[in-house]
Protein backbone atom coordinates (compact mmCIF):
# COMPACT_ATOMS: atom_id res chain seq x y z
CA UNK A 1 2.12 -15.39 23.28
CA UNK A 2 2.71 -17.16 19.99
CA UNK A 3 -0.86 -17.20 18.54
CA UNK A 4 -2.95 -13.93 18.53
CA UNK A 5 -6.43 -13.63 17.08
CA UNK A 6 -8.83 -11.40 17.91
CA UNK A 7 -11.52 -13.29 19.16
CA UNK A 8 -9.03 -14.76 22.06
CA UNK A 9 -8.25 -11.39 23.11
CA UNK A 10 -11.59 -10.46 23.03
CA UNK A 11 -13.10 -13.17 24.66
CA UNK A 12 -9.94 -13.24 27.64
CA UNK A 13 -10.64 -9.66 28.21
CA UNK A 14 -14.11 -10.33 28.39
CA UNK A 15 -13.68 -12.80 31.21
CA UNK A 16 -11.36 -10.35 33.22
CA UNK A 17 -14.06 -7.76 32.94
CA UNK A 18 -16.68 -9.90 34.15
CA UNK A 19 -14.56 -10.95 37.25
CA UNK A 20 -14.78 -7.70 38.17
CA UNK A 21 -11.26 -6.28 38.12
CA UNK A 22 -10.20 -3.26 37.03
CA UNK A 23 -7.17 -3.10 35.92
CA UNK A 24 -5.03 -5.79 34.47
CA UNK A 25 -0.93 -6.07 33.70
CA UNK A 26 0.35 -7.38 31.01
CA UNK A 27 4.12 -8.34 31.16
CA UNK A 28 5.93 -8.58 27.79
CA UNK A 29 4.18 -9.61 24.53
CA UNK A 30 4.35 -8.60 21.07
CA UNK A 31 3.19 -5.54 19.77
CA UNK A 32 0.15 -6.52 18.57
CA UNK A 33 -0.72 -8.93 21.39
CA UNK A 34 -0.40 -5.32 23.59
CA UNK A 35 -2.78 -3.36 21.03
CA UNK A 36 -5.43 -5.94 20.98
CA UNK A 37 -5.56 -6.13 25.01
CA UNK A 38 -5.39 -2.54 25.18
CA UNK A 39 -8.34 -1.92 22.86
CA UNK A 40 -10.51 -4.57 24.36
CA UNK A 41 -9.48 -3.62 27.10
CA UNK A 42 -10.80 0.21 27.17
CA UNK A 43 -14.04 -1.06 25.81
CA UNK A 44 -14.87 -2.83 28.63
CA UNK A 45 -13.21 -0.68 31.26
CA UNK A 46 -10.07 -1.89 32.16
CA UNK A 47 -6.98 -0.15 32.96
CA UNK A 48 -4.54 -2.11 31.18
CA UNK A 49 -0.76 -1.07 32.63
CA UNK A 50 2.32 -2.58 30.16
CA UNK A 51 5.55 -3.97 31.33
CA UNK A 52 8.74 -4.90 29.25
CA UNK A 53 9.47 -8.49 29.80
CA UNK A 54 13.21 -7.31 30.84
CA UNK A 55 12.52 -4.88 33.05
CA UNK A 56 9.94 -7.17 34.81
């Protein structure tokens, strides 16, 4: 993910949420890319499970 602002994360974790899922992986992505989704993510609900981009 090249571009990051908060409002994208936001508003993509928002959609997830109202899908109805539960938890959501992200593979690889920068560190603050991984912050922001996490955050969102536990303000909505989601389990949010991280995976190195090598090891995936």
């Amino acid at each position: 993910m090249d571009v990051n602002t908060e409002s994208f994360v936001s508003q993509l974790v928002k959609l997830v949420a109202e899908a109805g899922l539960k938890d959501v992986e992200v593979i690889g992505g920068g560190k603050d890319w991984i912050s922001d989704v996490e955050r969102e993510g536990l303000k909505r609900g989601l389990h949010v499970t991280v995976h190195n981009l090598a090891s995936a």
